[in-house]
N, C-alpha and C. Protein backbone atom coordinates (compact mmCIF):
# COMPACT_ATOMS: atom_id res chain seq x y z
N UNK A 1 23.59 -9.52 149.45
CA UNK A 1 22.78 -10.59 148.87
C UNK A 1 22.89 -10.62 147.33
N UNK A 2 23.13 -9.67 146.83
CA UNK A 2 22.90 -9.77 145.37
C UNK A 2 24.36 -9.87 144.60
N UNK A 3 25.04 -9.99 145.36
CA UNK A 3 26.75 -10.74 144.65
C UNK A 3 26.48 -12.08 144.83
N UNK A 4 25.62 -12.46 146.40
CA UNK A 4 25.27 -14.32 146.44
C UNK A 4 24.77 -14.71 145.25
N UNK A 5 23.67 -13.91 145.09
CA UNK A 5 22.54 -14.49 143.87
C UNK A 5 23.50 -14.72 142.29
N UNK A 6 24.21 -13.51 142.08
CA UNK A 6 25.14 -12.90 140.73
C UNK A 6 26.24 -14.44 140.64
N UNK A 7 26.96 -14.84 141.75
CA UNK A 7 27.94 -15.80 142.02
C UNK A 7 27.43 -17.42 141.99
N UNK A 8 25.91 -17.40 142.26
CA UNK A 8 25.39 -18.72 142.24
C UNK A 8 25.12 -18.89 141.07
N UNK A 9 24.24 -18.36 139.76
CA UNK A 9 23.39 -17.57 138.79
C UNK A 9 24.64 -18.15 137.80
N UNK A 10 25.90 -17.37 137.78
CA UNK A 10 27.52 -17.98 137.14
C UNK A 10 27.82 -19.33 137.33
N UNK A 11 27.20 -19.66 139.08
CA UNK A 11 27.97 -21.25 138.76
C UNK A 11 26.83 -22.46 138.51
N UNK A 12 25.88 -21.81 138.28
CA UNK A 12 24.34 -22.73 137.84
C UNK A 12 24.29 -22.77 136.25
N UNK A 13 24.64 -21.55 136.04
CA UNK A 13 24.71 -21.21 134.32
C UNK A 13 25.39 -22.03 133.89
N UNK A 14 26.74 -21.87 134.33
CA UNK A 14 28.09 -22.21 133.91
C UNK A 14 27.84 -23.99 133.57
N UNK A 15 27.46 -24.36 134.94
CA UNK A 15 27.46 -25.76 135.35
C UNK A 15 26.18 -26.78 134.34
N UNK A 16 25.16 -25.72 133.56
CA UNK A 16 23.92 -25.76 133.04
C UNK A 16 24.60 -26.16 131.32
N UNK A 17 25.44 -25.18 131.13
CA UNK A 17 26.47 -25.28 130.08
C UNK A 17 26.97 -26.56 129.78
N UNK A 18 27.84 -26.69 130.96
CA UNK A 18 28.51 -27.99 130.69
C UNK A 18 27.91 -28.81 130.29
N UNK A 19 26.89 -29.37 131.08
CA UNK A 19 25.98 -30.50 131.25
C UNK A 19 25.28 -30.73 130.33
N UNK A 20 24.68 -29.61 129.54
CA UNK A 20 24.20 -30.22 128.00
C UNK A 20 25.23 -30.28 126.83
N UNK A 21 26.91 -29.56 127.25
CA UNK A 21 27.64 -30.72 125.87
C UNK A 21 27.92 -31.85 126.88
N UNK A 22 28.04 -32.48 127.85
CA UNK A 22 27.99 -33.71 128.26
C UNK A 22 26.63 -34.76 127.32
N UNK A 23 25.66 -33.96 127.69
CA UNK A 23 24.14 -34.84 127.13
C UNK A 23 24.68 -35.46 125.57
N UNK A 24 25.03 -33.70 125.28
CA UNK A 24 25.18 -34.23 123.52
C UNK A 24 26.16 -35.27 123.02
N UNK A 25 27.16 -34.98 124.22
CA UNK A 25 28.24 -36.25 123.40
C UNK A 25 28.18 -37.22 124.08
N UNK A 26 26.78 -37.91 125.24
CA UNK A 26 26.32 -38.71 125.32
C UNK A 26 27.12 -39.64 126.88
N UNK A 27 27.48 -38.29 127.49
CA UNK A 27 28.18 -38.61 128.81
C UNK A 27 27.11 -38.34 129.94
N UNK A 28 26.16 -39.66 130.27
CA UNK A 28 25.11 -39.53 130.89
C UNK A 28 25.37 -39.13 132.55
N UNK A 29 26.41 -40.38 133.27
CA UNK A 29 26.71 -40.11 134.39
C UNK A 29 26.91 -38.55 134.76
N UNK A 30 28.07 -37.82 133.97
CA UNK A 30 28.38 -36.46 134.30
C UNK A 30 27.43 -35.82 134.68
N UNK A 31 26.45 -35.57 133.09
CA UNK A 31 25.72 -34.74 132.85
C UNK A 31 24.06 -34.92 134.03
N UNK A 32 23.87 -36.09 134.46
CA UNK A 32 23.14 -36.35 135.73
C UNK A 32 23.41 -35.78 136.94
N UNK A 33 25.02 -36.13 137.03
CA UNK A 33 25.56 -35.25 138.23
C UNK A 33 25.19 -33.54 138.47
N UNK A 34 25.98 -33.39 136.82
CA UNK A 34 25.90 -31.66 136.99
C UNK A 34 24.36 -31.54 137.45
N UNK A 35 23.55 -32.08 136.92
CA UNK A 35 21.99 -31.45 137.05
C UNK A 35 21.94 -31.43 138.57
N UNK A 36 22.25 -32.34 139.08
CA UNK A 36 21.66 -32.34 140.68
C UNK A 36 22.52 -30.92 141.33
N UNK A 37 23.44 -30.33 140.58
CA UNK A 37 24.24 -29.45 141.53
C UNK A 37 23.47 -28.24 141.13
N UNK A 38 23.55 -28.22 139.32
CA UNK A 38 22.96 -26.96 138.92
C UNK A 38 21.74 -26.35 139.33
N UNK A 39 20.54 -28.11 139.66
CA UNK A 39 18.92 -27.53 139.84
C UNK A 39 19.32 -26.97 141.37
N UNK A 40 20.10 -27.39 142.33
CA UNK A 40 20.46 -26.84 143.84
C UNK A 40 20.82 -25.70 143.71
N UNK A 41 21.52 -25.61 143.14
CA UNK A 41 22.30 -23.71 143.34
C UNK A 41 20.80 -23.04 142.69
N UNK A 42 20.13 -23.73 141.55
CA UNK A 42 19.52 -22.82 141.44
C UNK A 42 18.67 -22.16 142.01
N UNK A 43 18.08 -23.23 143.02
CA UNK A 43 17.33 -23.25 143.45
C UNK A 43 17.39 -22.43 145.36
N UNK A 44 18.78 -22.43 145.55
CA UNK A 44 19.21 -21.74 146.60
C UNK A 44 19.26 -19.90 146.22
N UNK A 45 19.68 -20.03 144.84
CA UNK A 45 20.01 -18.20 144.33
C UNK A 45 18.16 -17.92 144.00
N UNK A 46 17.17 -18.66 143.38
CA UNK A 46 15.94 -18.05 143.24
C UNK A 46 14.98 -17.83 144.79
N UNK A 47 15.30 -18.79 146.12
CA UNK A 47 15.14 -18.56 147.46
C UNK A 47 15.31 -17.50 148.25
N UNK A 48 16.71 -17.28 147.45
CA UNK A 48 16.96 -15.47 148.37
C UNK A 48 16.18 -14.48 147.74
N UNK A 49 16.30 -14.40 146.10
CA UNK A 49 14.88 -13.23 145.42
C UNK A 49 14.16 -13.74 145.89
N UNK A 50 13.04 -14.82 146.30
CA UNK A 50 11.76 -14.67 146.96
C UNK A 50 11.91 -14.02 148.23
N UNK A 51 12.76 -14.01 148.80
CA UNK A 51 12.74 -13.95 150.42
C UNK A 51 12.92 -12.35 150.56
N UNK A 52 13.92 -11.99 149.26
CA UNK A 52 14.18 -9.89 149.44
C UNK A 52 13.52 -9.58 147.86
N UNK A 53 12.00 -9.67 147.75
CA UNK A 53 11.69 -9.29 147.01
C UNK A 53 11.45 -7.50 146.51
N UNK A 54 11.57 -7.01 147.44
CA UNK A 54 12.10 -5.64 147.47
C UNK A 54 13.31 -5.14 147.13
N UNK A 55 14.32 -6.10 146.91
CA UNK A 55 15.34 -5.11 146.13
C UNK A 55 15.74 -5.49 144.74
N UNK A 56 15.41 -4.66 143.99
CA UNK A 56 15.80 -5.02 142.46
C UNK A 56 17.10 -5.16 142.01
N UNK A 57 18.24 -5.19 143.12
CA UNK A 57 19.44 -5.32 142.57
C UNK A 57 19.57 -6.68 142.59
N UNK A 58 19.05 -7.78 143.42
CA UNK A 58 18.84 -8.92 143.35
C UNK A 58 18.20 -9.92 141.65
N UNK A 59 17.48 -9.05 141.09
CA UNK A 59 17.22 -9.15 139.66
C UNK A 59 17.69 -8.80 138.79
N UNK A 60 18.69 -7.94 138.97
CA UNK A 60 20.20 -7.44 138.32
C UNK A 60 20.90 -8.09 137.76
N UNK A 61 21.34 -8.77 139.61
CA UNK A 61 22.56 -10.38 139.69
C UNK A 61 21.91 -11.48 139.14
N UNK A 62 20.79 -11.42 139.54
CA UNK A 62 20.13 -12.53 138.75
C UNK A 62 20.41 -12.54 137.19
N UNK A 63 19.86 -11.97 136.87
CA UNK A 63 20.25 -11.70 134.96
C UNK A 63 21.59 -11.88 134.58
N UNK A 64 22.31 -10.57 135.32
CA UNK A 64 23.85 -10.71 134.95
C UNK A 64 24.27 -11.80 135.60
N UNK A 65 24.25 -12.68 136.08
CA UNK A 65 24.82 -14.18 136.67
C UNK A 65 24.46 -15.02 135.74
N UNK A 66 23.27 -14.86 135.09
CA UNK A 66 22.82 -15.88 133.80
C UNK A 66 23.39 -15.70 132.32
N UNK A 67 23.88 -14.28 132.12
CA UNK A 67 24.11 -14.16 131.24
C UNK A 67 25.98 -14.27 131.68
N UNK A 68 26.60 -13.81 132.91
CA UNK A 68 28.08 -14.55 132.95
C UNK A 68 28.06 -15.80 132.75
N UNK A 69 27.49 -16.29 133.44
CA UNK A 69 27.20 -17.91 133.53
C UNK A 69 27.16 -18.05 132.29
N UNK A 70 26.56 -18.35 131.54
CA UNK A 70 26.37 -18.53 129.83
C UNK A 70 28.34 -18.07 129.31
N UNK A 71 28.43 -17.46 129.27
CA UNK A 71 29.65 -16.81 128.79
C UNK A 71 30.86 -17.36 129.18
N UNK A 72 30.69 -18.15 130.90
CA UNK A 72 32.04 -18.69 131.03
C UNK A 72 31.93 -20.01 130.65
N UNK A 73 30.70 -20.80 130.83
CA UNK A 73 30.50 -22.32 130.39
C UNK A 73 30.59 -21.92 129.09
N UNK A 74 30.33 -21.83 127.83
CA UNK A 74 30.68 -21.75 126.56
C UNK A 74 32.51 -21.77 126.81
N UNK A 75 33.00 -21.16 127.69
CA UNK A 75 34.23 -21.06 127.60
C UNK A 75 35.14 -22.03 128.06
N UNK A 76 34.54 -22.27 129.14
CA UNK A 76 35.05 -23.65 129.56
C UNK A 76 35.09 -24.81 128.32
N UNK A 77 33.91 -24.73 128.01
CA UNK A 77 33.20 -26.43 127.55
C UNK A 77 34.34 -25.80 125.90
N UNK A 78 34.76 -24.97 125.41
CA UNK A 78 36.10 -24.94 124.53
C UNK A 78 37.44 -24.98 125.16
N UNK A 79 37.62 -24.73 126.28
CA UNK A 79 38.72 -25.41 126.79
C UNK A 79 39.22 -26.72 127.04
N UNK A 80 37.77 -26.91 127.12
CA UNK A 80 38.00 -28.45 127.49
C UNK A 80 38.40 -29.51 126.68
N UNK A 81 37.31 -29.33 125.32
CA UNK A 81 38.21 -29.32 123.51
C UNK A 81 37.84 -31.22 123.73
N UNK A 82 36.24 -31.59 124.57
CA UNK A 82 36.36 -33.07 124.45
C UNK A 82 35.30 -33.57 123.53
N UNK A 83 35.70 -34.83 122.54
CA UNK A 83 35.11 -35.43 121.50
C UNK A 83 35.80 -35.10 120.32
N UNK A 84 34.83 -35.48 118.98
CA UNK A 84 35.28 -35.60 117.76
C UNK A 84 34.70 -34.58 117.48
N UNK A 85 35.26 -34.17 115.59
CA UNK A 85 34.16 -33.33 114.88
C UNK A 85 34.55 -34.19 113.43
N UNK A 86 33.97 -33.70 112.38
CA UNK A 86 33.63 -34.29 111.13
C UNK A 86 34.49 -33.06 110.20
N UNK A 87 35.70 -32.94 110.06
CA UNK A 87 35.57 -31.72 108.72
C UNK A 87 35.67 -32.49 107.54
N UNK A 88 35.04 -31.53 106.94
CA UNK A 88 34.88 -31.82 105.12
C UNK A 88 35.56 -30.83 104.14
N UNK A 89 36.43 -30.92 103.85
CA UNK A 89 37.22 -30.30 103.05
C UNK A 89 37.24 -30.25 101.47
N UNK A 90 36.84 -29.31 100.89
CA UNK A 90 36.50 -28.87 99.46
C UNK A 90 37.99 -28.34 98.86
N UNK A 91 39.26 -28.87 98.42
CA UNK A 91 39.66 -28.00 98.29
C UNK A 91 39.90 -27.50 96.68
N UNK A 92 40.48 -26.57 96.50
CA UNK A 92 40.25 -25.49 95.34
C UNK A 92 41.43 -25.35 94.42
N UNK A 93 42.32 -26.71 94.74
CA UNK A 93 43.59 -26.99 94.07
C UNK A 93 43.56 -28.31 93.88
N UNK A 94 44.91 -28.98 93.49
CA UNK A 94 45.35 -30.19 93.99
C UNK A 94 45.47 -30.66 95.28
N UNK A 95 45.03 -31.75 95.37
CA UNK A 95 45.32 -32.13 96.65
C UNK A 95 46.03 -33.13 97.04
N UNK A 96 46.35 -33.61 96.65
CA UNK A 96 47.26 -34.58 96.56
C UNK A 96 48.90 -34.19 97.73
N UNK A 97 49.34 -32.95 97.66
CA UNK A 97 50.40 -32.56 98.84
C UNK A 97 49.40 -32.40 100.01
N UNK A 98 48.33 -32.03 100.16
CA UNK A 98 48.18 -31.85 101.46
C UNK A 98 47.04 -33.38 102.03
N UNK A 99 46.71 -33.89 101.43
CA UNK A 99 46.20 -35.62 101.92
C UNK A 99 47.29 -36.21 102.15
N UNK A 100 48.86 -35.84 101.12
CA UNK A 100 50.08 -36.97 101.66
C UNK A 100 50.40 -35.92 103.05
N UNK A 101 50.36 -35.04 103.16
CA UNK A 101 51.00 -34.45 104.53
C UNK A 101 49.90 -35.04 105.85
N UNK A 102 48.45 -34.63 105.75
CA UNK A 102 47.62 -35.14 106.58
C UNK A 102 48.00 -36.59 107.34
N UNK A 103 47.98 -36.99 105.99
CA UNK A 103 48.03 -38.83 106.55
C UNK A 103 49.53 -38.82 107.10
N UNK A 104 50.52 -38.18 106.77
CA UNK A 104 51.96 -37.94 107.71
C UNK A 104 51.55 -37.88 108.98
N UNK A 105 50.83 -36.88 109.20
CA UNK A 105 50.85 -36.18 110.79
C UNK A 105 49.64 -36.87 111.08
N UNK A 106 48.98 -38.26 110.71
CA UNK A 106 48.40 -39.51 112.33
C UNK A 106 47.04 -38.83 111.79
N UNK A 107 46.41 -38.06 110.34
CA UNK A 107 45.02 -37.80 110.35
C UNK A 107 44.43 -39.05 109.37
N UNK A 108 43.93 -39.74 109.64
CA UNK A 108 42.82 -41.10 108.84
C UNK A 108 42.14 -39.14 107.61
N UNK A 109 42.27 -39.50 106.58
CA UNK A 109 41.55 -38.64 105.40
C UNK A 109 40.70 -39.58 104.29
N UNK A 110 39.72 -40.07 104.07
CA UNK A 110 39.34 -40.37 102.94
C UNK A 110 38.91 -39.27 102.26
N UNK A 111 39.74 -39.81 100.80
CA UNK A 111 39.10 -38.90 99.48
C UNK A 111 38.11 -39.28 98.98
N UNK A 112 37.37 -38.44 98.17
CA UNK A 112 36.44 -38.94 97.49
C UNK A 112 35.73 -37.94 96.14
N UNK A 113 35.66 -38.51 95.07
CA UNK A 113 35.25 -37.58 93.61
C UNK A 113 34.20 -36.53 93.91
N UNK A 114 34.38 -35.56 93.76
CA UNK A 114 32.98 -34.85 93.92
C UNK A 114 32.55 -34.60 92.63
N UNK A 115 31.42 -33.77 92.30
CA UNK A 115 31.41 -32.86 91.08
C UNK A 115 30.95 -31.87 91.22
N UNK A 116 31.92 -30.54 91.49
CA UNK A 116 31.17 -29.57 92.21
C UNK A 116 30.62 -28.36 91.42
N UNK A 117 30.59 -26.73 91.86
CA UNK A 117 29.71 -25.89 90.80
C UNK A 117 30.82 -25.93 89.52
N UNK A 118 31.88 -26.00 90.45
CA UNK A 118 32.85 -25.27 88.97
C UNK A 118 33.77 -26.40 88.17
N UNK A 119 33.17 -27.68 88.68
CA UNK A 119 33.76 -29.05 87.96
C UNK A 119 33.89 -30.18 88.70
N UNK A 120 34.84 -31.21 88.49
CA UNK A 120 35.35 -32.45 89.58
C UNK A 120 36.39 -31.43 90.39
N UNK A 121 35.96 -32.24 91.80
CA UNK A 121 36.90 -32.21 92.77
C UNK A 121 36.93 -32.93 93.34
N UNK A 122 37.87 -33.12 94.56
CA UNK A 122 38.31 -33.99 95.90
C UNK A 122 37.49 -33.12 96.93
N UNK A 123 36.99 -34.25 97.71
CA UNK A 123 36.35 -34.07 98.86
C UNK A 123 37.02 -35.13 100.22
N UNK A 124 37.27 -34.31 100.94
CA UNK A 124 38.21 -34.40 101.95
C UNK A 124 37.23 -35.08 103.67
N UNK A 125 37.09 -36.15 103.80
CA UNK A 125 36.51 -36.08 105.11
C UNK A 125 37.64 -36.67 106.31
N UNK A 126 37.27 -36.00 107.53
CA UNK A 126 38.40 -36.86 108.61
C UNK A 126 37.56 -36.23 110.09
N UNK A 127 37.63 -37.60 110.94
CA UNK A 127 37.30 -37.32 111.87
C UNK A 127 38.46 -36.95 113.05
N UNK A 128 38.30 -35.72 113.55
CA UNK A 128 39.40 -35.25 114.46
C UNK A 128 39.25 -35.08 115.48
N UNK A 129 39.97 -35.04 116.49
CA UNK A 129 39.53 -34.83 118.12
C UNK A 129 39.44 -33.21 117.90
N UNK A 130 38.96 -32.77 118.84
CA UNK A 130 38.62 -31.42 118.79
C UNK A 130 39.99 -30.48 119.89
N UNK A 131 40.82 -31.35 120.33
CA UNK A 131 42.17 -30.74 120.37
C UNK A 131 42.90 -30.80 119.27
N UNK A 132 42.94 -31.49 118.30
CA UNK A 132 43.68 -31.32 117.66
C UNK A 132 43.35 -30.64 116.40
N UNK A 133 41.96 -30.00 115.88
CA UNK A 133 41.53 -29.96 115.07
C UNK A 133 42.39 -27.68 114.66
N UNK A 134 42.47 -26.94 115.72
CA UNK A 134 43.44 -26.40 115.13
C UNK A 134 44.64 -26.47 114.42
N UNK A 135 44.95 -27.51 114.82
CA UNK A 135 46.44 -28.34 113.84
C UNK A 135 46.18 -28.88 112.52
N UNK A 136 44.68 -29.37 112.56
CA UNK A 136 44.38 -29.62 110.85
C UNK A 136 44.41 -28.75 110.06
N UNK A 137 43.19 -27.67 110.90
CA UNK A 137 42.56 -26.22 110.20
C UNK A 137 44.46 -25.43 109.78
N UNK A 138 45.23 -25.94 110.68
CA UNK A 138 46.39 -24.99 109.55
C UNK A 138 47.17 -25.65 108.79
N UNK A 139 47.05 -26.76 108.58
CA UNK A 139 47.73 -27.51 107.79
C UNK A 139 46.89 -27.24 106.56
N UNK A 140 45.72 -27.23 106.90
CA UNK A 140 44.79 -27.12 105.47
C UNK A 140 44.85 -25.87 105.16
N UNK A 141 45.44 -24.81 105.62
CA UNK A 141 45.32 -23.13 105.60
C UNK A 141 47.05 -23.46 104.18
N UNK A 142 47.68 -23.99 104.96
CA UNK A 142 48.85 -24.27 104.80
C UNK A 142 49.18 -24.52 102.87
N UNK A 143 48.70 -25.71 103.12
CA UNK A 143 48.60 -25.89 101.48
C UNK A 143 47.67 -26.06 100.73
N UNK A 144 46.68 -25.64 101.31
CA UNK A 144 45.42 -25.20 100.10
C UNK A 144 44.37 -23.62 100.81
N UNK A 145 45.44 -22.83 100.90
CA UNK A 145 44.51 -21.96 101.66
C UNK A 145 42.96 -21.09 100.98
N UNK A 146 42.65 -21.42 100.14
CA UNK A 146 41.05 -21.08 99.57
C UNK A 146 40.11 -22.44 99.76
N UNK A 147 40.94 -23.33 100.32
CA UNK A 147 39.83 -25.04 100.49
C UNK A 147 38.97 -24.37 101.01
N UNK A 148 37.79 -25.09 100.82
CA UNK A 148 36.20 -24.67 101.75
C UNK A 148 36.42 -25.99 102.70
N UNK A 149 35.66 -25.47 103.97
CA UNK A 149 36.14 -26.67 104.75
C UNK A 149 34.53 -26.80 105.82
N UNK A 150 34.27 -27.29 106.24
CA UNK A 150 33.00 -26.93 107.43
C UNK A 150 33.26 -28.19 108.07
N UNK A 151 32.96 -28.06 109.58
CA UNK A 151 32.96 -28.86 110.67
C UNK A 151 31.98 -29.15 111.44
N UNK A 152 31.64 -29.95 111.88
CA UNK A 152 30.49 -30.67 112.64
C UNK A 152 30.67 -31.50 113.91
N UNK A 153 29.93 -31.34 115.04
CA UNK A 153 30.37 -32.31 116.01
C UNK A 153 29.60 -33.64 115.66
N UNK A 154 30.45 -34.69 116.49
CA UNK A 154 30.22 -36.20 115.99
C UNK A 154 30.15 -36.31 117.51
N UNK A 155 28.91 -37.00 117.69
CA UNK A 155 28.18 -38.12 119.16
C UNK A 155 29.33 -39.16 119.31
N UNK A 156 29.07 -39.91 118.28
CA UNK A 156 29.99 -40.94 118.80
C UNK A 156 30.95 -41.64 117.22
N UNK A 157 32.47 -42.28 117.91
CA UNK A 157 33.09 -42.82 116.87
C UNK A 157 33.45 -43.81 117.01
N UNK A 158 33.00 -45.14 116.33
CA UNK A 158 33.66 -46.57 116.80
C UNK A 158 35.04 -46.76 116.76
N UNK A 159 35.69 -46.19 115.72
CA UNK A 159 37.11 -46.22 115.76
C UNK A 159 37.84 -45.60 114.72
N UNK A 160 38.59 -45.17 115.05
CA UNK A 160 39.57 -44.37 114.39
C UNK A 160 40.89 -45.24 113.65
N UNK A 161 41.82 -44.51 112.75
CA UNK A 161 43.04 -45.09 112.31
C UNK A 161 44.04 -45.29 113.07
N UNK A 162 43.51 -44.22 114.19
CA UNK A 162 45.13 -44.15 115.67
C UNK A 162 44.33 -45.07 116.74
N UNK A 163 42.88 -45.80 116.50
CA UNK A 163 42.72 -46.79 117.81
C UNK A 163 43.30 -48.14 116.65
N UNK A 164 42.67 -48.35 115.49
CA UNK A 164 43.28 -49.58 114.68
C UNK A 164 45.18 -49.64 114.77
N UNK A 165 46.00 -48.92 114.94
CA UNK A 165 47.30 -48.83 114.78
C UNK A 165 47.57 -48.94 116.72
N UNK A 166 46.57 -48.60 117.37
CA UNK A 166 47.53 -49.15 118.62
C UNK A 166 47.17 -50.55 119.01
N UNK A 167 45.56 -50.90 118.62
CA UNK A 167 45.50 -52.11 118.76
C UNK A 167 46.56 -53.16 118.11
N UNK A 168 46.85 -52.72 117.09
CA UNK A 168 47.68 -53.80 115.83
C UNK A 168 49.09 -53.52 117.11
N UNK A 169 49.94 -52.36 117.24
CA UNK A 169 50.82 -52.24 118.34
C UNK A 169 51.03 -53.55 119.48
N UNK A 170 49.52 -52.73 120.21
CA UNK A 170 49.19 -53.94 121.47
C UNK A 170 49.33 -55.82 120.89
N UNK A 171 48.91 -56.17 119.69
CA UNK A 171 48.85 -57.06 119.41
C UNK A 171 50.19 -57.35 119.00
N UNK A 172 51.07 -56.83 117.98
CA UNK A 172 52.50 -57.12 118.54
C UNK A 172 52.91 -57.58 119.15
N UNK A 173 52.98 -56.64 120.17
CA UNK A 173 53.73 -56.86 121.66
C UNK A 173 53.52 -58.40 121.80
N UNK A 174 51.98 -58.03 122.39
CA UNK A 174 51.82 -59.45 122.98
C UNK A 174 52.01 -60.73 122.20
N UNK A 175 51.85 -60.90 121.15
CA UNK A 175 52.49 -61.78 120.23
C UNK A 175 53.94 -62.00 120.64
N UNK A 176 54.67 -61.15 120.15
CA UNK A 176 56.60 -61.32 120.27
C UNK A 176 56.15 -61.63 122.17
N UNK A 177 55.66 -61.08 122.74
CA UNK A 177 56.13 -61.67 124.24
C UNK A 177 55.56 -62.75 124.43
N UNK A 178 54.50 -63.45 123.92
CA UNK A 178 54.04 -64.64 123.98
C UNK A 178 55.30 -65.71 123.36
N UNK A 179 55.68 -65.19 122.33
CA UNK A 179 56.59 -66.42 121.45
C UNK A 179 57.74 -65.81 122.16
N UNK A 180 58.35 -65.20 123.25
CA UNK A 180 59.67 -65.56 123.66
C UNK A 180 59.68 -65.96 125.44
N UNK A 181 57.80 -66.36 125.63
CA UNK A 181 57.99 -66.88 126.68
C UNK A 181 58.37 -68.36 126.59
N UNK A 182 57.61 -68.70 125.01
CA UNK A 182 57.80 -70.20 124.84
C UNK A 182 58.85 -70.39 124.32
N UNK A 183 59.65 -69.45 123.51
CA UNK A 183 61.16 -69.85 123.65
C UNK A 183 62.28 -70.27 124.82
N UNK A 184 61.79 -69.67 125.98
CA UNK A 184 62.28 -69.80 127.35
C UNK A 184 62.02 -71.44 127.50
């Protein structure tokens, strides 16, 4: 009984995990779903401790299932690597090579004047998917490696520089295929 409880405890945790970064980045359906599975399991693994309240290894699994549980959903919900984040980039040089490299490799960067402790600087913001945001963090390691940088998750983003460039794409297309149907 107390590997049932330990194994449910992991996938209630786990599933408990998910479901509030669903809430936060505002994925209601999911995060409704998970609940109906998570409050069930939970509610099946706290049924068996009432029922063998005599053995304390059952409060064991219980604990250690909450605290795996915790440990693999954190792990998951970074695998999964879904939504935006906000970094802000301070950096501690010129910047000018690494905003022309950024905007190379498909990152939208606005600059902007700061005035910081130790004078004017550039202040760096860009919103990144959170797969790709190891690929920034070394580009920015890359050529300004003392930049101060901090990151934040973002709820929601109306649009990005890579949704404006496929729309303009899509609109292309359909343009040139519109004007060579009426050439026909």
């Amino acid at each position: 009984m107390p590997v049932l409880i330990f194994l449910a405890r992991i996938s209630d945790q786990s599933i408990g995990t998910l479901r509030l970064m669903f809430v936060s980045k505002g994925i209601r359906n999911l995060a409704t779903a998970l609940a109906f599975f998570e409050s069930l399991i939970w509610l099946l693994a706290v049924s068996q401790i009432f029922k063998h309240l005599d053995n304390p290894l059952n409060y064991i699994a219980y604990a250690g299932g909450y605290a795996t549980g915790n440990y693999i959903g954190i792990y998951i919900e970074g695998r999964l690597s879904i939504g935006s984040v906000i970094v802000r980039v301070i950096p501690r040089k010129d910047s000018s090579e690494l905003l022309e490299y950024l905007r190379a490799n498909n990152f939208g960067v606005t600059a902007i004047d700061g005035d910081g402790m130790l004078g004017q600087v550039k202040i760096l913001f860009s919103v990144v998917k959170r797969k790709e945001l190891s690929h920034f963090i070394e580009i920015v390691n890359r050529y300004n490696p003392t930049a101060f940088y901090s990151i934040e998750d973002v709820k929601v983003v109306s649009q990005s520089i890579k949704d404006n460039e496929k729309v303009e794409r899509k609109r292309s297309i359909s343009e040139m295929l519109f004007w060579l149907r009426k050439v026909k």
